[in-house]
N, C-alpha and C. Protein backbone atom coordinates (compact mmCIF):
# COMPACT_ATOMS: atom_id res chain seq x y z
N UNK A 1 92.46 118.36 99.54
CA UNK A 1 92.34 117.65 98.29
C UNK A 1 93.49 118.05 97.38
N UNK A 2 93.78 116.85 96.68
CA UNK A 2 95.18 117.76 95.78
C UNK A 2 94.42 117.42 94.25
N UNK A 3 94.43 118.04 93.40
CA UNK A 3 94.20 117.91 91.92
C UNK A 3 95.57 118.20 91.30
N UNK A 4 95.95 118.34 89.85
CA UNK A 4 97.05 118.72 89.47
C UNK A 4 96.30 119.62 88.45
N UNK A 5 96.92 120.83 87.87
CA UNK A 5 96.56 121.67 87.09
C UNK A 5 97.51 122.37 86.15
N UNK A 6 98.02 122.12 85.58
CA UNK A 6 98.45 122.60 83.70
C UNK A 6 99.33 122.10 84.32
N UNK A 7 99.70 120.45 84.64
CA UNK A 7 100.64 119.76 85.42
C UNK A 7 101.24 119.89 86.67
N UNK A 8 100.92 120.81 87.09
CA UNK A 8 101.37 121.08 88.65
C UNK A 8 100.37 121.12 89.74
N UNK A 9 101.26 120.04 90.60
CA UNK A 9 100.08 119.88 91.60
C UNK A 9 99.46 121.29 92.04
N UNK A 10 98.13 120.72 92.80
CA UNK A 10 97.21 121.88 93.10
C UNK A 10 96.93 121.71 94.70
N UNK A 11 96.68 122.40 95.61
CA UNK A 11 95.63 121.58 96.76
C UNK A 11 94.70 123.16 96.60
N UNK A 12 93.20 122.17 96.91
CA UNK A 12 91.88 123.14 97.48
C UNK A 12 91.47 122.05 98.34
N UNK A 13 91.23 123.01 99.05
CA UNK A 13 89.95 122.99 100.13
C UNK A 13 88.39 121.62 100.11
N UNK A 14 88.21 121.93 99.19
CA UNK A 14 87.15 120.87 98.80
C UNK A 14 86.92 121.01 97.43
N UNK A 15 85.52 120.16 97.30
CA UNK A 15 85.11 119.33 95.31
C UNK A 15 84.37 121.16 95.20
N UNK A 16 85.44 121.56 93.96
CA UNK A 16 84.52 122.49 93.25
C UNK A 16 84.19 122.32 92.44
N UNK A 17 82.89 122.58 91.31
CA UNK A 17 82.60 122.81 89.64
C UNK A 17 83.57 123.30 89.11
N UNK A 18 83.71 122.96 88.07
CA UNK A 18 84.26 123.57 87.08
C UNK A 18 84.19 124.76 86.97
N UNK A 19 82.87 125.36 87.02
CA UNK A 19 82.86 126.97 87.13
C UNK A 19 83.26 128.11 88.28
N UNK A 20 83.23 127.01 89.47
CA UNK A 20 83.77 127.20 90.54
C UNK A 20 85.43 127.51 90.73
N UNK A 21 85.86 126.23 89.79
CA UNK A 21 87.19 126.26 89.83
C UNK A 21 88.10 127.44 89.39
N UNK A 22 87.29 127.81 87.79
CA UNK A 22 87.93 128.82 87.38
C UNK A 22 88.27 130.09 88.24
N UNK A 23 86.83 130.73 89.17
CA UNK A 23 87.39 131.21 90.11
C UNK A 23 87.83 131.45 90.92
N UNK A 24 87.93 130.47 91.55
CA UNK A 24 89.18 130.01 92.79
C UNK A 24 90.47 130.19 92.66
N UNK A 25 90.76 129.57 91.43
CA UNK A 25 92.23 129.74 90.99
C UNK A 25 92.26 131.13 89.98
N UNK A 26 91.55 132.09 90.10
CA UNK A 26 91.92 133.10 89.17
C UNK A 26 92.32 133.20 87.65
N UNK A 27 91.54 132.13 87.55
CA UNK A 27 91.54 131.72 85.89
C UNK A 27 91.49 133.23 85.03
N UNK A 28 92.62 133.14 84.04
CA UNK A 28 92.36 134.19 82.86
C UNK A 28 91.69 134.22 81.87
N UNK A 29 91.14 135.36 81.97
CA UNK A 29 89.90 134.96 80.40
C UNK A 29 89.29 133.88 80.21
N UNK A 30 88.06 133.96 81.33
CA UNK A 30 87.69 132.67 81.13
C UNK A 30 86.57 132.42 80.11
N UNK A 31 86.23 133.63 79.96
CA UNK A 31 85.05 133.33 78.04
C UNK A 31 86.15 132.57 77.30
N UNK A 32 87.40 132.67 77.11
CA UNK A 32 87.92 132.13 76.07
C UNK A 32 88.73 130.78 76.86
N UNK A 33 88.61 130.11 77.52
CA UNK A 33 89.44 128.59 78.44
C UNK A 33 88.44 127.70 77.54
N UNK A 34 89.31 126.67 77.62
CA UNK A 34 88.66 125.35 77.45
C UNK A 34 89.24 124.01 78.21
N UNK A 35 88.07 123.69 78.94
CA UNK A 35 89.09 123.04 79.78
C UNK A 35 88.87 121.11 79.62
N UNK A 36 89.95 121.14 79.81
CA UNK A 36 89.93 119.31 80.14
C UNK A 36 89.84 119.22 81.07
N UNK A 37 89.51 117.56 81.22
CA UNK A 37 89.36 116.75 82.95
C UNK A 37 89.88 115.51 82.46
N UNK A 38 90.37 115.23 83.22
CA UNK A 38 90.79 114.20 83.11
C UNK A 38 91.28 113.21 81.71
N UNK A 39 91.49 114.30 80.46
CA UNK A 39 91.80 113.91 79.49
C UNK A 39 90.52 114.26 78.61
N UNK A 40 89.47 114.53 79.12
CA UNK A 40 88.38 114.83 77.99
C UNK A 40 88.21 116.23 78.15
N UNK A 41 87.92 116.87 76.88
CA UNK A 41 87.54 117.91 77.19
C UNK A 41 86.09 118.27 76.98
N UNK A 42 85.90 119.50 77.64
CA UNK A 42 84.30 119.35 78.97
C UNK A 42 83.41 120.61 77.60
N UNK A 43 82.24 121.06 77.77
CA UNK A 43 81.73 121.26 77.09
C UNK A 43 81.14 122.70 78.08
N UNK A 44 81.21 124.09 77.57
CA UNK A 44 81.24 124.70 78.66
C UNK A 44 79.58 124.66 79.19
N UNK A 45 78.63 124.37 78.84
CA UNK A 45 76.94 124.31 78.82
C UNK A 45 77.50 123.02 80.64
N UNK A 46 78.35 122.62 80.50
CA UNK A 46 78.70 121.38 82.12
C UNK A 46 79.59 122.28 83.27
N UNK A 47 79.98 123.34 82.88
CA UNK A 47 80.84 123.96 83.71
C UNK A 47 80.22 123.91 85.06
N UNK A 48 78.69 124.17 85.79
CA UNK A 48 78.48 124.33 86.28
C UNK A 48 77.77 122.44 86.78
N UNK A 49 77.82 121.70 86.33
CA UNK A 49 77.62 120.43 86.61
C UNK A 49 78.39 119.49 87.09
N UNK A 50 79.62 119.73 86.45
CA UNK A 50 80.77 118.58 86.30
C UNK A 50 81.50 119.04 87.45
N UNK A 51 81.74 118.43 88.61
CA UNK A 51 82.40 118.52 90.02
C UNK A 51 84.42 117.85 90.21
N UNK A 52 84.68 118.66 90.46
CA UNK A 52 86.25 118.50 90.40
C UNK A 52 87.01 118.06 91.44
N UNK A 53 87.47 116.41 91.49
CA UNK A 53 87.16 115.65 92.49
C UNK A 53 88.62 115.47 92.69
N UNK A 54 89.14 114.90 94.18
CA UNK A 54 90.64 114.65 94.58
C UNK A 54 91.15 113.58 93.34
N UNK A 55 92.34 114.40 93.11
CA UNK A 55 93.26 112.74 91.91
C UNK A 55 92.75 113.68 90.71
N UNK A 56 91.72 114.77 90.78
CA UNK A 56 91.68 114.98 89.04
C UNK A 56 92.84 115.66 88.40
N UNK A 57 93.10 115.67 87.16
CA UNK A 57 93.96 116.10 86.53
C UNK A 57 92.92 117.21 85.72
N UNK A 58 93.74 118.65 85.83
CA UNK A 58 92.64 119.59 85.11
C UNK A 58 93.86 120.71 83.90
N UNK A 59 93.39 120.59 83.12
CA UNK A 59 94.25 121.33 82.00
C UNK A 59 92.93 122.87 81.56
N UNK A 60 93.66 123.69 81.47
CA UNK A 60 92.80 125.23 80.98
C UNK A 60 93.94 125.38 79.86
N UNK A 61 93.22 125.57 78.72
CA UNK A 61 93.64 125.66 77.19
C UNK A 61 92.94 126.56 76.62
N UNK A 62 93.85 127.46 76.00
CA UNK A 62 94.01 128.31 75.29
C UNK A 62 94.25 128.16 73.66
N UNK A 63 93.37 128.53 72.53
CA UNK A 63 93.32 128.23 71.05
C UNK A 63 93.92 129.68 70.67
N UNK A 64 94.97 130.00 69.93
CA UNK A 64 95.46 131.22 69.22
C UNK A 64 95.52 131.44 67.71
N UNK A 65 94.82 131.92 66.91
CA UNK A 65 95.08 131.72 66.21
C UNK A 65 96.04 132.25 65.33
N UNK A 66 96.61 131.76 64.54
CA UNK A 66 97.87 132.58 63.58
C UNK A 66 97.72 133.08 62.42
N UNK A 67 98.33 133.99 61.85
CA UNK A 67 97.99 134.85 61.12
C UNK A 67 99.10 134.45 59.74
N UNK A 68 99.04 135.26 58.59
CA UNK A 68 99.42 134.36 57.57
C UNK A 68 100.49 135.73 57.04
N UNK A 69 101.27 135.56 56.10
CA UNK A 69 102.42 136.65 55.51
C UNK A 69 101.62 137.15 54.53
């Protein structure tokens, strides 16, 4: 299966969850990811629902916040 992931193609094995995914690919910090699918972003209470299918496009996003002078 090929997916693409923070734009670069991906191949796995087969359809993982979302929660699956993160650890497959050795996701960092994943209390703090937020991830898209396919342009929406997913709600983490679905991580374990929402199945990650050939052709998906998957983005893991990171929020930082900045600090002031």
């Amino acid at each position: 299966m090929n997916i693409k992931v923070n734009g670069n193609d991906q191949k796995i094995d087969r359809e993982y969850t979302v929660r699956e995914l993160l650890d497959v690919l050795n996701v960092k910090m994943k209390e703090y990811v937020t991830v898209q699918l396919n342009d929406e972003i997913l709600s983490r209470d679905d991580f374990d629902k929402i199945i990650v299918k050939d052709g998906d496009t998957v983005e893991f996003l990171y929020y930082m916040g900045g600090g002031s002078r």
